[in-house]
C-alpha atoms as a PDB file:
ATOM      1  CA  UNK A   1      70.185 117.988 132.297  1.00  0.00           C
ATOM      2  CA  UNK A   2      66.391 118.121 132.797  1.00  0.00           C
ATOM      3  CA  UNK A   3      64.592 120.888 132.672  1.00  0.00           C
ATOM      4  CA  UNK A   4      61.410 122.154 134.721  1.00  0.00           C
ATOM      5  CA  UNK A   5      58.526 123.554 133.997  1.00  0.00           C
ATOM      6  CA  UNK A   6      59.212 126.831 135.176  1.00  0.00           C
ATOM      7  CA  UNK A   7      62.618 126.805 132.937  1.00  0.00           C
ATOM      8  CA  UNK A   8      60.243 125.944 130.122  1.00  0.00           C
ATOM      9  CA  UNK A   9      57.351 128.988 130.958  1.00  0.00           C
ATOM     10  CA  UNK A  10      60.286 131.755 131.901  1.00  0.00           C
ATOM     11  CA  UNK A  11      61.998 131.115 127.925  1.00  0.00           C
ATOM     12  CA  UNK A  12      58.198 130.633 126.358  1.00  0.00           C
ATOM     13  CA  UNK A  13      57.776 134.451 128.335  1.00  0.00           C
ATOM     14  CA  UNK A  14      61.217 135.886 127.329  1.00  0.00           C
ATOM     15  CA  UNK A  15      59.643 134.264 123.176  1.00  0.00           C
ATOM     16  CA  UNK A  16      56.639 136.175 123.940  1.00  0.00           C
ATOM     17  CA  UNK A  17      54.947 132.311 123.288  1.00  0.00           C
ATOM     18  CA  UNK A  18      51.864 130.868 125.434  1.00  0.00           C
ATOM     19  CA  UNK A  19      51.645 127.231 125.961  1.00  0.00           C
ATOM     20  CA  UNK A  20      48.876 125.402 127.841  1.00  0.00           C
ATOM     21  CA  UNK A  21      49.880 123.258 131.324  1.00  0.00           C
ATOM     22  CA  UNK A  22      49.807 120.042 129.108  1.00  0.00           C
ATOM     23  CA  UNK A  23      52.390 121.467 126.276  1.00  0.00           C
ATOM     24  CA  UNK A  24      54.575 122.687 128.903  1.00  0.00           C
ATOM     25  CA  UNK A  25      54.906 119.850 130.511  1.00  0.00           C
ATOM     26  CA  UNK A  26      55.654 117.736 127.058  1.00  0.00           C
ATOM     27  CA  UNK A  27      58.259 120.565 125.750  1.00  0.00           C
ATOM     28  CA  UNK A  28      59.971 119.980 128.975  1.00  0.00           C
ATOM     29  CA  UNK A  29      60.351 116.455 128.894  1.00  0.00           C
ATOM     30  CA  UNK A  30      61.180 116.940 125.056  1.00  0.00           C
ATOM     31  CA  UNK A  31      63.737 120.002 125.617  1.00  0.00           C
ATOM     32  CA  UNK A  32      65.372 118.183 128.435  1.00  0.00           C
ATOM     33  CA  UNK A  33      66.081 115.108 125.786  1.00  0.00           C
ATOM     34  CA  UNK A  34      67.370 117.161 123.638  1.00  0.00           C
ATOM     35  CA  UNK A  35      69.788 119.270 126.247  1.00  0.00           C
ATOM     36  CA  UNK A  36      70.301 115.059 127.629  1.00  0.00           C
ATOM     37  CA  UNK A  37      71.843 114.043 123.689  1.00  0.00           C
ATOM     38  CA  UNK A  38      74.178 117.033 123.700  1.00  0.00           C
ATOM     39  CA  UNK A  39      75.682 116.797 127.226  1.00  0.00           C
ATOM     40  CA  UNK A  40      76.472 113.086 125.733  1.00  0.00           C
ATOM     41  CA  UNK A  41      77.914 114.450 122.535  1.00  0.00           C
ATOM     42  CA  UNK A  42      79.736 116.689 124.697  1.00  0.00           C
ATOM     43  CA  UNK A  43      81.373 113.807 126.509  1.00  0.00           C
ATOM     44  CA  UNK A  44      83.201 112.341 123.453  1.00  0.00           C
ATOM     45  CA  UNK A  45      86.770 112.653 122.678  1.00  0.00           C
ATOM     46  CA  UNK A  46      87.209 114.500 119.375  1.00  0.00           C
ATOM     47  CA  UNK A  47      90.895 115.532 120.475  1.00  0.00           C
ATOM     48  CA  UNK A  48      92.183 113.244 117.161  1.00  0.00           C
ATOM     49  CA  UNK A  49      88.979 114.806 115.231  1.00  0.00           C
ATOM     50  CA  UNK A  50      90.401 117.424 112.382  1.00  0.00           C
ATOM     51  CA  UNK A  51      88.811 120.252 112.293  1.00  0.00           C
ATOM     52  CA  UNK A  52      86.427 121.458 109.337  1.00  0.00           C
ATOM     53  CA  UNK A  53      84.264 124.040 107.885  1.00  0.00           C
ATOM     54  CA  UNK A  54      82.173 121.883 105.801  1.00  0.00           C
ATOM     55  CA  UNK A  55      80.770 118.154 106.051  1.00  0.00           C
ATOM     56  CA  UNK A  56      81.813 118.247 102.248  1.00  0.00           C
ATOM     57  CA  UNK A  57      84.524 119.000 100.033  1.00  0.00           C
ATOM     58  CA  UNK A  58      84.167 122.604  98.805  1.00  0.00           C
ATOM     59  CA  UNK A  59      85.713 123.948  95.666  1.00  0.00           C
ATOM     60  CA  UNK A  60      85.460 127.229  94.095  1.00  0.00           C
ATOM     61  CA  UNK A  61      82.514 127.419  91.763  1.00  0.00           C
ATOM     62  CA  UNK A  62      82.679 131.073  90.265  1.00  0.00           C
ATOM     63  CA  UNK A  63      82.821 131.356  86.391  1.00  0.00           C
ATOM     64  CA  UNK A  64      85.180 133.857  85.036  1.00  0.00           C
ATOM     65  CA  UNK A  65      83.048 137.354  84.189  1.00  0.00           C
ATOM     66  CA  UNK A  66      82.144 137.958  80.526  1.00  0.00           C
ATOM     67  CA  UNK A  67      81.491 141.025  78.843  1.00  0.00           C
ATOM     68  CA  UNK A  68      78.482 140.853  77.433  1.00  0.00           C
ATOM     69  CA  UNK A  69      76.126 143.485  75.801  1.00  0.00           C
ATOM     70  CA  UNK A  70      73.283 145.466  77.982  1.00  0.00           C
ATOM     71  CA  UNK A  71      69.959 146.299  77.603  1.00  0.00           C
ATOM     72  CA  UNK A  72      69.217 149.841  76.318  1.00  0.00           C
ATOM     73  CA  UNK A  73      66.872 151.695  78.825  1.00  0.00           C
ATOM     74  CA  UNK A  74      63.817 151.897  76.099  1.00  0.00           C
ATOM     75  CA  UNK A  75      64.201 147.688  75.951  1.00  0.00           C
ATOM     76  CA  UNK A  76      64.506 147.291  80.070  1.00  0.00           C
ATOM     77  CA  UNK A  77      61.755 149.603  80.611  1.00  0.00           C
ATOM     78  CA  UNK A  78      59.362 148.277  77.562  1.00  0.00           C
ATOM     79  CA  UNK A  79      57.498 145.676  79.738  1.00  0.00           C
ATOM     80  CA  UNK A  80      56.737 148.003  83.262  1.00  0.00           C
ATOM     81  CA  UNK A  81      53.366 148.955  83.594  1.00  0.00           C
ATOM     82  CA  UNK A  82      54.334 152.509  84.433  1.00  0.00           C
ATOM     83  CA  UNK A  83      57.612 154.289  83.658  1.00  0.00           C
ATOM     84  CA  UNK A  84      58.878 158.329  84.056  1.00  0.00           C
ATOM     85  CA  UNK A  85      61.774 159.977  83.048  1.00  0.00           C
ATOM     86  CA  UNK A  86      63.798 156.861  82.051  1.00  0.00           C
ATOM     87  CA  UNK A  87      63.048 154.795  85.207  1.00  0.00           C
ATOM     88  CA  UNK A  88      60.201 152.527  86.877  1.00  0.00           C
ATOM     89  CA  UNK A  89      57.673 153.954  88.495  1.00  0.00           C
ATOM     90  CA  UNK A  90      56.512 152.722  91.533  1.00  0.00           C
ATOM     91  CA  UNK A  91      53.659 153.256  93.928  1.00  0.00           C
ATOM     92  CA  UNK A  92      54.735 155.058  97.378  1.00  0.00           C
ATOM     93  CA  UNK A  93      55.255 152.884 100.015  1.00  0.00           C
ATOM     94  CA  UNK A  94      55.736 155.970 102.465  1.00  0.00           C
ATOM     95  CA  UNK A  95      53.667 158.933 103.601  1.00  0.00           C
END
């Protein structure tokens, strides 16, 4: 499948992207290779193919959860450059 250069300037326009004549030209050349591989890939049989999530085995790698002791609001707190009432304070970020 090749495309043309007005395939290439209506998806640059719909990407809100600008490209001079020259770049077009190469990107459709180049996008059309690419399009070219994957109608081949396309082609192949992969009816005797299993199908799979992952390239690589996949186990589950979550640790069991632990109680374990807190920080106390005065220790969480002790490094903020500002703090009120218990909690961070922050500049506003809206008016």
């Amino acid at each position: 499948m090749s495309l043309t250069r007005e395939d290439v300037t209506y998806v640059a326009n719909l990407a809100r992207l600008e490209f001079s004549e020259d770049e077009v030209t190469a990107l459709a050349e180049q996008l059309g290779a690419v399009l070219n591989y994957a109608e081949t890939l396309s082609g192949l049989d992969t009816s005797k193919i299993k199908a799979t999530e992952h390239v690589l085995a996949v186990q589950n790698v979550f640790r069991e959860d632990e109680i374990k002791s807190c920080l106390t609001n005065e220790e969480a707190l002790a490094n903020a450059p500002e703090s009120e009432a218990g909690c961070f304070k922050v500049p506003r970020v809206m008016e």
